[in-house]
N, C-alpha and C. Protein backbone atom coordinates (compact mmCIF):
# COMPACT_ATOMS: atom_id res chain seq x y z
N UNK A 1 0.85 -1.18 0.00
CA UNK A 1 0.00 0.00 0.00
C UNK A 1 0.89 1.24 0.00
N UNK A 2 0.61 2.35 -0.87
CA UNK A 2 1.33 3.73 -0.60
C UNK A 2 0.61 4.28 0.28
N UNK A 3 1.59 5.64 0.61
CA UNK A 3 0.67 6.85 0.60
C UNK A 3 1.19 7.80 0.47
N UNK A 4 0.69 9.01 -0.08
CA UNK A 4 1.07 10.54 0.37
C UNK A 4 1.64 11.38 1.26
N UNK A 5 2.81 11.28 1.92
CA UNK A 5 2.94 12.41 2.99
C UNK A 5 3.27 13.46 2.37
N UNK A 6 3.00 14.42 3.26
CA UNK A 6 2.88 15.71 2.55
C UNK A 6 3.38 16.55 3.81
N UNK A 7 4.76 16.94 3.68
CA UNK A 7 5.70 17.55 4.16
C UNK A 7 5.72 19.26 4.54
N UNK A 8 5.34 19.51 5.42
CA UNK A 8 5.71 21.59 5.82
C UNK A 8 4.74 22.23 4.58
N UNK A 9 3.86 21.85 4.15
CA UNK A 9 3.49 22.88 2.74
C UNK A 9 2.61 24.13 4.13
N UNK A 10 3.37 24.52 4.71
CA UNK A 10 2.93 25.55 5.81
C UNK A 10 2.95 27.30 5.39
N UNK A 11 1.86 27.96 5.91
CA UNK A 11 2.30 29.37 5.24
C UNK A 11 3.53 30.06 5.45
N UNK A 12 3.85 29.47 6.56
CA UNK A 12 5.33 29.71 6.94
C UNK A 12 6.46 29.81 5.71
N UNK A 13 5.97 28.91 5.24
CA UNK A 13 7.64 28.20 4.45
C UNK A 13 7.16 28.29 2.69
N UNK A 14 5.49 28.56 2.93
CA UNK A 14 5.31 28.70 1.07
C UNK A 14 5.31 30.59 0.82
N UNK A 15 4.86 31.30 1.62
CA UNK A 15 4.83 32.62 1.29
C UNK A 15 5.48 33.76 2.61
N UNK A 16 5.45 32.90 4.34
CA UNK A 16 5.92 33.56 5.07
C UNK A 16 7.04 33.74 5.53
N UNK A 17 7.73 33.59 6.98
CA UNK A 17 8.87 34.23 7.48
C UNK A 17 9.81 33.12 6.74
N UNK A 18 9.83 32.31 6.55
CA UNK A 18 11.06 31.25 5.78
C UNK A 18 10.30 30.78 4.08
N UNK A 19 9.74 32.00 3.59
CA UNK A 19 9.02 31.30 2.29
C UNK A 19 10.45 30.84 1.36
N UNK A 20 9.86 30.09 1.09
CA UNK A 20 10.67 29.51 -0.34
C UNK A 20 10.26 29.86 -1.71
N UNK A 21 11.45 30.74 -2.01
CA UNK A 21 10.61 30.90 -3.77
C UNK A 21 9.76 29.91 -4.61
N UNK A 22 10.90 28.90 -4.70
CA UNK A 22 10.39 27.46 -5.66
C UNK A 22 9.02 27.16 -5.08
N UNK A 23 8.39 27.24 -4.22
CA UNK A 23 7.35 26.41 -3.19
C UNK A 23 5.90 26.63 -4.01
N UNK A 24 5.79 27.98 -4.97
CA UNK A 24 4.66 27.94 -5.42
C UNK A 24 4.39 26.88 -6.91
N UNK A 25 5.95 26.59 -7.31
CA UNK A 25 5.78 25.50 -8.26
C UNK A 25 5.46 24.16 -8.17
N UNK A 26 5.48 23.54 -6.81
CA UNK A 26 4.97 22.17 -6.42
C UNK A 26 4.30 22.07 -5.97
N UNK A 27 2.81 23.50 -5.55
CA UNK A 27 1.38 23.24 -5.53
C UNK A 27 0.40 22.92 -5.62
N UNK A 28 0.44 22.84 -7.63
CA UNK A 28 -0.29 22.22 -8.34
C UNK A 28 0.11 20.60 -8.56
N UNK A 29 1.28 20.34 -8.94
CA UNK A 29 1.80 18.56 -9.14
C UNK A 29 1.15 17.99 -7.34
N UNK A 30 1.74 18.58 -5.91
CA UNK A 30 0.85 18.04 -5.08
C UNK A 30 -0.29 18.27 -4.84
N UNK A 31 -1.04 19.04 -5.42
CA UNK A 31 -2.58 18.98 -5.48
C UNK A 31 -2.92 17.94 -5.99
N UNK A 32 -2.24 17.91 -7.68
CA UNK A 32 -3.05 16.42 -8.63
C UNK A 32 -3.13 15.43 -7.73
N UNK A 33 -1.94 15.66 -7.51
CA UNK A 33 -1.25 13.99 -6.63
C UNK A 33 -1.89 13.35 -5.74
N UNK A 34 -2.29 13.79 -4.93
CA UNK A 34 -3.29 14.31 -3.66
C UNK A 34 -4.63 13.71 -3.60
N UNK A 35 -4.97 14.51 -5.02
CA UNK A 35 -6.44 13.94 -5.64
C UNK A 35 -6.27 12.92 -6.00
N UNK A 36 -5.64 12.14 -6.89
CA UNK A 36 -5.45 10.96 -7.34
C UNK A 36 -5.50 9.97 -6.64
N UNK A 37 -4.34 10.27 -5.60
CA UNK A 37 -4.29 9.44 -4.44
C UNK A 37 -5.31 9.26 -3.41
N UNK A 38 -6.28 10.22 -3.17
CA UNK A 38 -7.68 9.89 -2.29
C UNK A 38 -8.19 9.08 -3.60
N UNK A 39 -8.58 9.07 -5.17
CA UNK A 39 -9.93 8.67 -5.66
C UNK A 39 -9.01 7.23 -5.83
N UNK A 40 -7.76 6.62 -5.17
CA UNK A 40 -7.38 5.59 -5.18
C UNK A 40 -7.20 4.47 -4.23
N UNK A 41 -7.92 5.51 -2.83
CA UNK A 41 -8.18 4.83 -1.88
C UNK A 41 -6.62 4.76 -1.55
N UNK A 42 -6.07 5.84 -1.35
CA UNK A 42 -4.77 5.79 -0.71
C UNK A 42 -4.36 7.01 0.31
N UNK A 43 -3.77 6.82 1.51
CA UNK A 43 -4.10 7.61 2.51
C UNK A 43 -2.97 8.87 2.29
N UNK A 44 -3.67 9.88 2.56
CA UNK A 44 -2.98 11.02 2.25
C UNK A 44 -2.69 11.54 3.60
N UNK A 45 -1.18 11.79 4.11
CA UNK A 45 -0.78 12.50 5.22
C UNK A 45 -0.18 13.48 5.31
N UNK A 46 -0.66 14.53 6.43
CA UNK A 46 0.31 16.13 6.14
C UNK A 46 1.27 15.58 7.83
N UNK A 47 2.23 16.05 7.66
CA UNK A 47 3.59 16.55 8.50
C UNK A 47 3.72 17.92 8.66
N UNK A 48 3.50 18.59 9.61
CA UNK A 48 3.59 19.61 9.33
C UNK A 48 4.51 20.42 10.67
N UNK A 49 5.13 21.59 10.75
CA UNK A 49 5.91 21.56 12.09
C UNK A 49 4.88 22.54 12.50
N UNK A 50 4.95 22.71 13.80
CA UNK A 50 4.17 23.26 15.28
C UNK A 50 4.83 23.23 16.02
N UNK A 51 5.96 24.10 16.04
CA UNK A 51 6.70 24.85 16.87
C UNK A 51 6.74 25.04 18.65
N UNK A 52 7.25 24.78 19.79
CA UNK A 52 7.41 25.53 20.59
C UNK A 52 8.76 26.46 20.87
N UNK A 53 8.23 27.69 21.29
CA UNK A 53 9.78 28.36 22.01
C UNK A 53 11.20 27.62 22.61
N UNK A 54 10.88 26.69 22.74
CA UNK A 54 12.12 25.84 23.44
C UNK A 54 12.78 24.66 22.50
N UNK A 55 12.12 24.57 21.09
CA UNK A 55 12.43 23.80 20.41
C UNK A 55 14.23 24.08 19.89
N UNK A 56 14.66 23.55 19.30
CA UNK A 56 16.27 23.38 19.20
C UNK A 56 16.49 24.54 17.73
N UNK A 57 15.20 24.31 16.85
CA UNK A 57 15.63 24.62 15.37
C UNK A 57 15.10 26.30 15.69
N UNK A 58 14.80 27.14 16.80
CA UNK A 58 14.40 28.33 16.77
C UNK A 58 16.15 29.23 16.63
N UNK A 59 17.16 28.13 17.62
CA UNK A 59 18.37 28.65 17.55
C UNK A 59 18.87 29.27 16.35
N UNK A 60 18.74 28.32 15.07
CA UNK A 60 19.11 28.00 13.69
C UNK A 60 18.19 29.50 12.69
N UNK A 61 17.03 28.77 12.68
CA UNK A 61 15.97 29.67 11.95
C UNK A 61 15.21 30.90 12.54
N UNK A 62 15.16 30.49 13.61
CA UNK A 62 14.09 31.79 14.99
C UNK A 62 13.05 31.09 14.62
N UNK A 63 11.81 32.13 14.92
CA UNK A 63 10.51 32.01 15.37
C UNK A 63 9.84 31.35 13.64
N UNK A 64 9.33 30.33 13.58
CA UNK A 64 8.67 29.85 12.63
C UNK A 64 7.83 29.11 12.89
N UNK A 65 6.52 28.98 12.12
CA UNK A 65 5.82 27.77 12.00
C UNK A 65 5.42 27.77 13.53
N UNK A 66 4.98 28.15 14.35
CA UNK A 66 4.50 28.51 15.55
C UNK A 66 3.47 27.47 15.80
N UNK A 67 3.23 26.57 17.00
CA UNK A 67 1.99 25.92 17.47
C UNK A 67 1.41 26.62 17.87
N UNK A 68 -0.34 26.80 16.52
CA UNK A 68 -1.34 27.40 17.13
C UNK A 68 -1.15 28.46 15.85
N UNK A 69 -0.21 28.85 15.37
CA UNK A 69 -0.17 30.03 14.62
C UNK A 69 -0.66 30.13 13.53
N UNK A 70 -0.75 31.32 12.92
CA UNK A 70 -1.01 31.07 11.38
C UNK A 70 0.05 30.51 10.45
N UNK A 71 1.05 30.87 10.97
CA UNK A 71 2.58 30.47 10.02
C UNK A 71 2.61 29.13 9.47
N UNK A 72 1.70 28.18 11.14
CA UNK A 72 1.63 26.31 10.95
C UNK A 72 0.44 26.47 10.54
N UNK A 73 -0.48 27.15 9.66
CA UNK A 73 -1.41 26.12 8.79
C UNK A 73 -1.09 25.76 7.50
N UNK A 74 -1.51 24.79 7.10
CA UNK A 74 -1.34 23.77 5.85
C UNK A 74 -1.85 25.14 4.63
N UNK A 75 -1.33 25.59 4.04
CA UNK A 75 -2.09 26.54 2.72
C UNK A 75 -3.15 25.97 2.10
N UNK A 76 -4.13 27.37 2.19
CA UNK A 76 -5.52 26.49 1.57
C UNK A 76 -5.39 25.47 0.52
N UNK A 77 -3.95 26.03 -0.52
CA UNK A 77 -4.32 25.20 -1.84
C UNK A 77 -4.28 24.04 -1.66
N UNK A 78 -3.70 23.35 -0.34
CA UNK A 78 -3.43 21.84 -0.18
C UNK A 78 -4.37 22.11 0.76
N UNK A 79 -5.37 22.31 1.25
CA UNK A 79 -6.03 21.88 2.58
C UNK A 79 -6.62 20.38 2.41
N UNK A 80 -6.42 19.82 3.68
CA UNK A 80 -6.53 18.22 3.70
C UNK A 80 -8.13 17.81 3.82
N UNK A 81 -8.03 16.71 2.92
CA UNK A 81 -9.79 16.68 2.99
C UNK A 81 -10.12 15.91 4.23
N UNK A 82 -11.45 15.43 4.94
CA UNK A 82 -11.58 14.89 6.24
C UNK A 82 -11.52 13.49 6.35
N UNK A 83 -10.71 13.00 5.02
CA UNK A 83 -10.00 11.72 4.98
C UNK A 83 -8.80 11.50 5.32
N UNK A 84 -8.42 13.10 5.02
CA UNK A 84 -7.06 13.43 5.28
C UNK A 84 -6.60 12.86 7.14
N UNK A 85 -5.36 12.41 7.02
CA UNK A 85 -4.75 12.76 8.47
C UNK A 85 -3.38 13.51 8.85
N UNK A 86 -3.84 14.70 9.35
CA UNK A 86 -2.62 15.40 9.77
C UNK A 86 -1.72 15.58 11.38
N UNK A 87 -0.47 15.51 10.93
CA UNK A 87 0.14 15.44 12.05
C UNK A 87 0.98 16.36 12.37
N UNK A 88 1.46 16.79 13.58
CA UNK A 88 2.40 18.07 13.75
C UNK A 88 3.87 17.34 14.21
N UNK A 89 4.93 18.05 13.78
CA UNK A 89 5.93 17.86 14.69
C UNK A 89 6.91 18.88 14.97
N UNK A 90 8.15 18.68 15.44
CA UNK A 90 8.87 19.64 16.32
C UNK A 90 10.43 19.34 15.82
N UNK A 91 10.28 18.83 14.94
CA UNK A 91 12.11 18.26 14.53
C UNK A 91 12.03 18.41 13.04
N UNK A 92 12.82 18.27 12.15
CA UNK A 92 12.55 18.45 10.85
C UNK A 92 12.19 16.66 10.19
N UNK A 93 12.03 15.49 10.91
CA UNK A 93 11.69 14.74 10.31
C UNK A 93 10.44 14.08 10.56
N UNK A 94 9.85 14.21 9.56
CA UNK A 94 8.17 13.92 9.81
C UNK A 94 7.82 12.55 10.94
N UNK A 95 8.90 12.12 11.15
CA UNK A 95 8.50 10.77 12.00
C UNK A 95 8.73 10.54 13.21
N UNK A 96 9.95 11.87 13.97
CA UNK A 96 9.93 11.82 14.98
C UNK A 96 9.38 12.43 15.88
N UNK A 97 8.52 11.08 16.77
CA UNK A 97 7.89 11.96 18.30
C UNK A 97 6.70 12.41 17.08
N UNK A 98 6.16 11.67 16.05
CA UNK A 98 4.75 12.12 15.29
C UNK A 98 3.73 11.37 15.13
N UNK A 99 4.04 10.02 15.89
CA UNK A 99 3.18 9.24 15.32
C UNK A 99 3.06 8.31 13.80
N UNK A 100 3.43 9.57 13.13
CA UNK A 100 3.81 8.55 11.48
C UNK A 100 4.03 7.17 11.47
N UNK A 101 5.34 6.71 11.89
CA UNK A 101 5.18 5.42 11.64
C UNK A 101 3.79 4.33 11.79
N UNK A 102 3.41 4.34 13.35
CA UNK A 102 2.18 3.91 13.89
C UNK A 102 1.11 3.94 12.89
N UNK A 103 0.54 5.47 12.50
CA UNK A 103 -0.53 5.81 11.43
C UNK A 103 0.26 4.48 10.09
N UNK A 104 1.36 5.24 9.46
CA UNK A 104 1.37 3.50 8.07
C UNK A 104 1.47 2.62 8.74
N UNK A 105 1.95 2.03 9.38
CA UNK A 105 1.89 0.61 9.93
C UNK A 105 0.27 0.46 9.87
N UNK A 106 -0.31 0.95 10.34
CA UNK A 106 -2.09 0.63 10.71
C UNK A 106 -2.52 0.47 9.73
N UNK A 107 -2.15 1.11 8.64
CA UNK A 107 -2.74 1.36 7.61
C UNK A 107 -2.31 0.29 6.33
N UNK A 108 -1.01 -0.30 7.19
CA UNK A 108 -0.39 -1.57 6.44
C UNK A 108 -0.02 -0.71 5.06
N UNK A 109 0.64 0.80 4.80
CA UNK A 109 1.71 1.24 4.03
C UNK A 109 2.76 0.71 3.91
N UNK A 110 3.55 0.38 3.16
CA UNK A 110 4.95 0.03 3.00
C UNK A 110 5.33 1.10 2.11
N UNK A 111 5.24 1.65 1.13
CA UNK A 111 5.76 2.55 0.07
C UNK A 111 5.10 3.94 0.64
N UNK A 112 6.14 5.26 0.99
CA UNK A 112 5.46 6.26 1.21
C UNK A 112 5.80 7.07 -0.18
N UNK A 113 5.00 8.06 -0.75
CA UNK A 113 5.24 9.37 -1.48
C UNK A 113 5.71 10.60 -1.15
N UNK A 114 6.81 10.70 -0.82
CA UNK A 114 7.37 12.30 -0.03
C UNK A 114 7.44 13.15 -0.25
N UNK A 115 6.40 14.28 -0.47
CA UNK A 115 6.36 15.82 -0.76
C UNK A 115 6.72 16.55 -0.20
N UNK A 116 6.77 18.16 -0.82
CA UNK A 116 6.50 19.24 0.24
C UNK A 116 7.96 19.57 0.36
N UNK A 117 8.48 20.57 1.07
CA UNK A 117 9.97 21.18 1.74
C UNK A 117 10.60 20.93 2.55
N UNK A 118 11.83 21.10 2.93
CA UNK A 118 12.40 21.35 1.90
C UNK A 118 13.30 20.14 1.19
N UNK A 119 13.58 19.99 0.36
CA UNK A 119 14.55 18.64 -0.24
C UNK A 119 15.80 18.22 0.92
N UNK A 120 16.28 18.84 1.16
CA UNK A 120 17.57 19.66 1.63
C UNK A 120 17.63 19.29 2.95
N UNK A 121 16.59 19.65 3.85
CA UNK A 121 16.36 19.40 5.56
C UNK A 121 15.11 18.54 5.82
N UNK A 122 13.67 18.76 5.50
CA UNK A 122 12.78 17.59 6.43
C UNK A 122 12.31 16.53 5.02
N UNK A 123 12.73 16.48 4.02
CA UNK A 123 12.34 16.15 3.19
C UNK A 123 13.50 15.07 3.28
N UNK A 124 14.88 15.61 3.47
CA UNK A 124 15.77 14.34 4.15
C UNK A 124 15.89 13.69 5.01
N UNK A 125 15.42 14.43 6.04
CA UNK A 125 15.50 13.96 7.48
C UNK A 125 13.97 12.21 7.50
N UNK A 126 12.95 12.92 7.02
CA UNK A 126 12.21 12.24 6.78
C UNK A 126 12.37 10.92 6.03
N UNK A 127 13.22 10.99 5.05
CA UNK A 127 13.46 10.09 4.10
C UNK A 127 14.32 9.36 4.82
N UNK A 128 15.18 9.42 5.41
CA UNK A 128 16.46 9.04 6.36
C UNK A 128 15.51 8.11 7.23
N UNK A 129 14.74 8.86 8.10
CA UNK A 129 13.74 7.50 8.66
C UNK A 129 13.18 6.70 7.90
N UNK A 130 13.02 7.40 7.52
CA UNK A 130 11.38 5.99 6.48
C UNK A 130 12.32 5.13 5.90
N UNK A 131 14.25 5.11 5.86
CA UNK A 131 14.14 4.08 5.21
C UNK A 131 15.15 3.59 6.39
N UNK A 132 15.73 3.97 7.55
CA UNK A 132 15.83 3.25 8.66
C UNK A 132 14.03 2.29 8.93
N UNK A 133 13.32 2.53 8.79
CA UNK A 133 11.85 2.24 9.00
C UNK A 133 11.69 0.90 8.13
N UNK A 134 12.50 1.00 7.35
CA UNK A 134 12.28 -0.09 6.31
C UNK A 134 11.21 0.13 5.35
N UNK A 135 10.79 1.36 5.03
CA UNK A 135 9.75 2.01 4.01
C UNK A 135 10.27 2.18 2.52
N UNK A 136 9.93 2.11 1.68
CA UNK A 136 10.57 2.32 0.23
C UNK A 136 9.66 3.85 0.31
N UNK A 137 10.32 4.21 -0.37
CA UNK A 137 10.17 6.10 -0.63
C UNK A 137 10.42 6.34 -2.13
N UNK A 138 9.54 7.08 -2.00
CA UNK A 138 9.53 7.39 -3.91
C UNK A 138 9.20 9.39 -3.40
N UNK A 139 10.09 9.91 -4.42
CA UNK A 139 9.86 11.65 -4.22
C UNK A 139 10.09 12.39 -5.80
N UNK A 140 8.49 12.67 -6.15
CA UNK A 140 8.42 13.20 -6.67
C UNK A 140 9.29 14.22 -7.08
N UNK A 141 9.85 14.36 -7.73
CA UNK A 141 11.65 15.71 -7.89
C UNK A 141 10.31 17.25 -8.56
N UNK A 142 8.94 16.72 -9.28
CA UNK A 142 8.46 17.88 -9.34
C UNK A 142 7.47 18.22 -7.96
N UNK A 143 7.68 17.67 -7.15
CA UNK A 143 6.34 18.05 -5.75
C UNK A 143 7.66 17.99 -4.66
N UNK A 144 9.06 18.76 -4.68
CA UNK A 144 9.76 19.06 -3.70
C UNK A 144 10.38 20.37 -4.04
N UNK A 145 10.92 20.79 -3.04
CA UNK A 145 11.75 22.42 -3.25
C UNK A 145 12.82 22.43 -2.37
N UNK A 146 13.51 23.35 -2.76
CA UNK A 146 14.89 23.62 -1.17
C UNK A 146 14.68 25.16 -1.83
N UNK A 147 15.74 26.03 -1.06
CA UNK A 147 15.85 27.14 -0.85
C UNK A 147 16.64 27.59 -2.31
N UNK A 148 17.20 26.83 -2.81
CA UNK A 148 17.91 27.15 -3.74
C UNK A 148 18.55 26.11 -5.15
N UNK A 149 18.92 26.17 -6.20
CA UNK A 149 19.30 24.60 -7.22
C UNK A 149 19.95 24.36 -6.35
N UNK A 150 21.17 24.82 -6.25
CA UNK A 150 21.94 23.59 -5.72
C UNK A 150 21.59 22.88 -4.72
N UNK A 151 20.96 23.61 -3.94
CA UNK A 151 20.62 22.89 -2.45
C UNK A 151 19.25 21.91 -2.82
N UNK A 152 18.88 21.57 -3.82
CA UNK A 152 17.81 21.02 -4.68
C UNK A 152 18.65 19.68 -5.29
N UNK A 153 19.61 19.98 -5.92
CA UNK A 153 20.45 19.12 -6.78
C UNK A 153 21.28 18.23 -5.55
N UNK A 154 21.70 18.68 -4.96
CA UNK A 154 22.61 17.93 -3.95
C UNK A 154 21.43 16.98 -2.82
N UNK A 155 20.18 17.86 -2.81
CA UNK A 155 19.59 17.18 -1.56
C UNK A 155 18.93 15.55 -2.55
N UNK A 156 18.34 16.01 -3.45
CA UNK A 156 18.05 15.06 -4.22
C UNK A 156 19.05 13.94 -4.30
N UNK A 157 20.21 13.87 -4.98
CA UNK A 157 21.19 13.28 -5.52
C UNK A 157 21.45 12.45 -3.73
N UNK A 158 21.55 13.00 -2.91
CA UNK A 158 21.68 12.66 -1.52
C UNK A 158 20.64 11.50 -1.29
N UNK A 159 19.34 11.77 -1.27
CA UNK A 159 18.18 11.02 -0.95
C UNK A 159 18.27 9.75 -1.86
N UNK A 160 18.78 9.97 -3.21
CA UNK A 160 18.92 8.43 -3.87
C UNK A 160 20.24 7.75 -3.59
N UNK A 161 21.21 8.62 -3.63
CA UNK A 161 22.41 7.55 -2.97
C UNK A 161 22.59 6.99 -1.70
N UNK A 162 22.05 7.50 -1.02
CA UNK A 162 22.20 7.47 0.78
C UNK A 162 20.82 6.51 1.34
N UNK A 163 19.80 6.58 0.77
CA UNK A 163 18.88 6.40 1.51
C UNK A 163 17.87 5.46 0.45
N UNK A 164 18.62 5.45 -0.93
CA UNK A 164 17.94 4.37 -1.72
C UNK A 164 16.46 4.91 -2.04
N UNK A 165 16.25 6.57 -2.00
CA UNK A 165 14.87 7.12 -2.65
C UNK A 165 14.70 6.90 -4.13
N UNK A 166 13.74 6.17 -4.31
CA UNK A 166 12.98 6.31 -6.19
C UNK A 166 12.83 7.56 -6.53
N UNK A 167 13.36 8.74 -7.61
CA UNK A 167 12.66 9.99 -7.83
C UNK A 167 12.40 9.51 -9.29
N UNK A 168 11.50 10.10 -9.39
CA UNK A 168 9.86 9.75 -9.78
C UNK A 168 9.69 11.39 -10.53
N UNK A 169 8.46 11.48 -11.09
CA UNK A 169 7.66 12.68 -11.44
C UNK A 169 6.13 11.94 -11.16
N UNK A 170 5.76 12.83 -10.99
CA UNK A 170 4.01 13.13 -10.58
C UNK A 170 3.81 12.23 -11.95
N UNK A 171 3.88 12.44 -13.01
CA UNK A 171 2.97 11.95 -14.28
C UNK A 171 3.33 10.34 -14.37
N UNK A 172 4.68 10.34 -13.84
CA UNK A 172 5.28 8.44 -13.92
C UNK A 172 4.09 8.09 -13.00
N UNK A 173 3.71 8.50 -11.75
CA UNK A 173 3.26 7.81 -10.65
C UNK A 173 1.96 7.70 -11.16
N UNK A 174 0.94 8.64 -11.46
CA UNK A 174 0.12 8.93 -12.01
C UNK A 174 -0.69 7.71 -13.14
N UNK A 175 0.59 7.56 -14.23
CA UNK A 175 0.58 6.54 -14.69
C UNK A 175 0.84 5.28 -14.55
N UNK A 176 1.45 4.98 -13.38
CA UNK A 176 1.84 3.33 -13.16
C UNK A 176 0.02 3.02 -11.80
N UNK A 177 -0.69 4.18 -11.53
CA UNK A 177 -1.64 4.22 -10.68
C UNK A 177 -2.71 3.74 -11.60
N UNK A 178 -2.57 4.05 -12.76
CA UNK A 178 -3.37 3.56 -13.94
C UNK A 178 -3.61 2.83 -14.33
N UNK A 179 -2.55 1.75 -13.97
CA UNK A 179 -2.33 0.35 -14.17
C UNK A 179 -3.18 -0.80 -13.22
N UNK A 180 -3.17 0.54 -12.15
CA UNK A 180 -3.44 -0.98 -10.80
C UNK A 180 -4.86 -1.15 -11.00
């Protein structure tokens, strides 16, 4: 079974205090994706960070993505439908101290889909678990961003040598979904 996680797409990090330029280009590919993946009966999950003051990464970045704030909501254009399940966390990898694993396991996932920001930090960090986790990971290279190419090119190139990620495009997945 796959599914969707869907990584920080937070106002924080698509238009606010840490926006990412690239972030408005992998909106639409994780929207399709998204959709596809609910009318396939496949579970779609947001990761998203929710911040406290005492967290470690305020040192690094400061005040972001706030629990409770506006910075941590999911942007309307992805808002999760009430099939959706969303989770918060406090580290840059969607799995720690989140529950994630627990939710796919239940759900008897083995293959996750890894979206969302940035390539570079939770998009690795994440991937880094899921395949300590023993998860196969597939990441869309058009439904991710970093701050910058290179930091795009290297985080990528990282996630398939290191961690054994499939990158994929939205339209491959799309189409091998076609099949099943």
């Amino acid at each position: 079974m796959e599914s969707v996680v869907v990584v920080d797409m937070l106002e924080d990090f698509v238009g606010g205090k840490l926006a990412c330029r690239e972030a408005a280009k992998i909106i639409e590919p994780i929207r399709k994706l998204s959709i596809a993946a609910r009318a396939k009966k496949k579970p779609v999950i947001y990761v998203g960070d929710a911040h406290l003051p005492s967290d470690p990464e305020m040192i690094i970045w400061g005040e972001h993505a706030m629990k409770g704030s506006p910075g941590a909501s999911i942007i309307k254009e992805l808002a999760p439908s009430p099939t959706d399940i969303v989770l918060e966390k406090r580290t840059y990898s969607g799995f720690r101290e989140t529950g994630l694993d627990l939710v796919l396991r239940s759900l008897k996932v083995n293959t996750i889909i890894l979206v969302g920001l940035h390539t570079h930090l939770c998009i690795r960090h994440t991937a880094a678990d899921a395949f300590f986790l023993n998860y196969h990971t597939i990441v869309p290279v058009d439904c991710v961003c970093a701050f910058s190419p290179q930091e795009q090119e290297s985080g990528l190139e990282y996630l398939h040598k290191f961690y054994g990620v499939e990158l994929s495009t939205v339209s491959s997945i799309l189409e091998n979904w076609k099949k099943e």
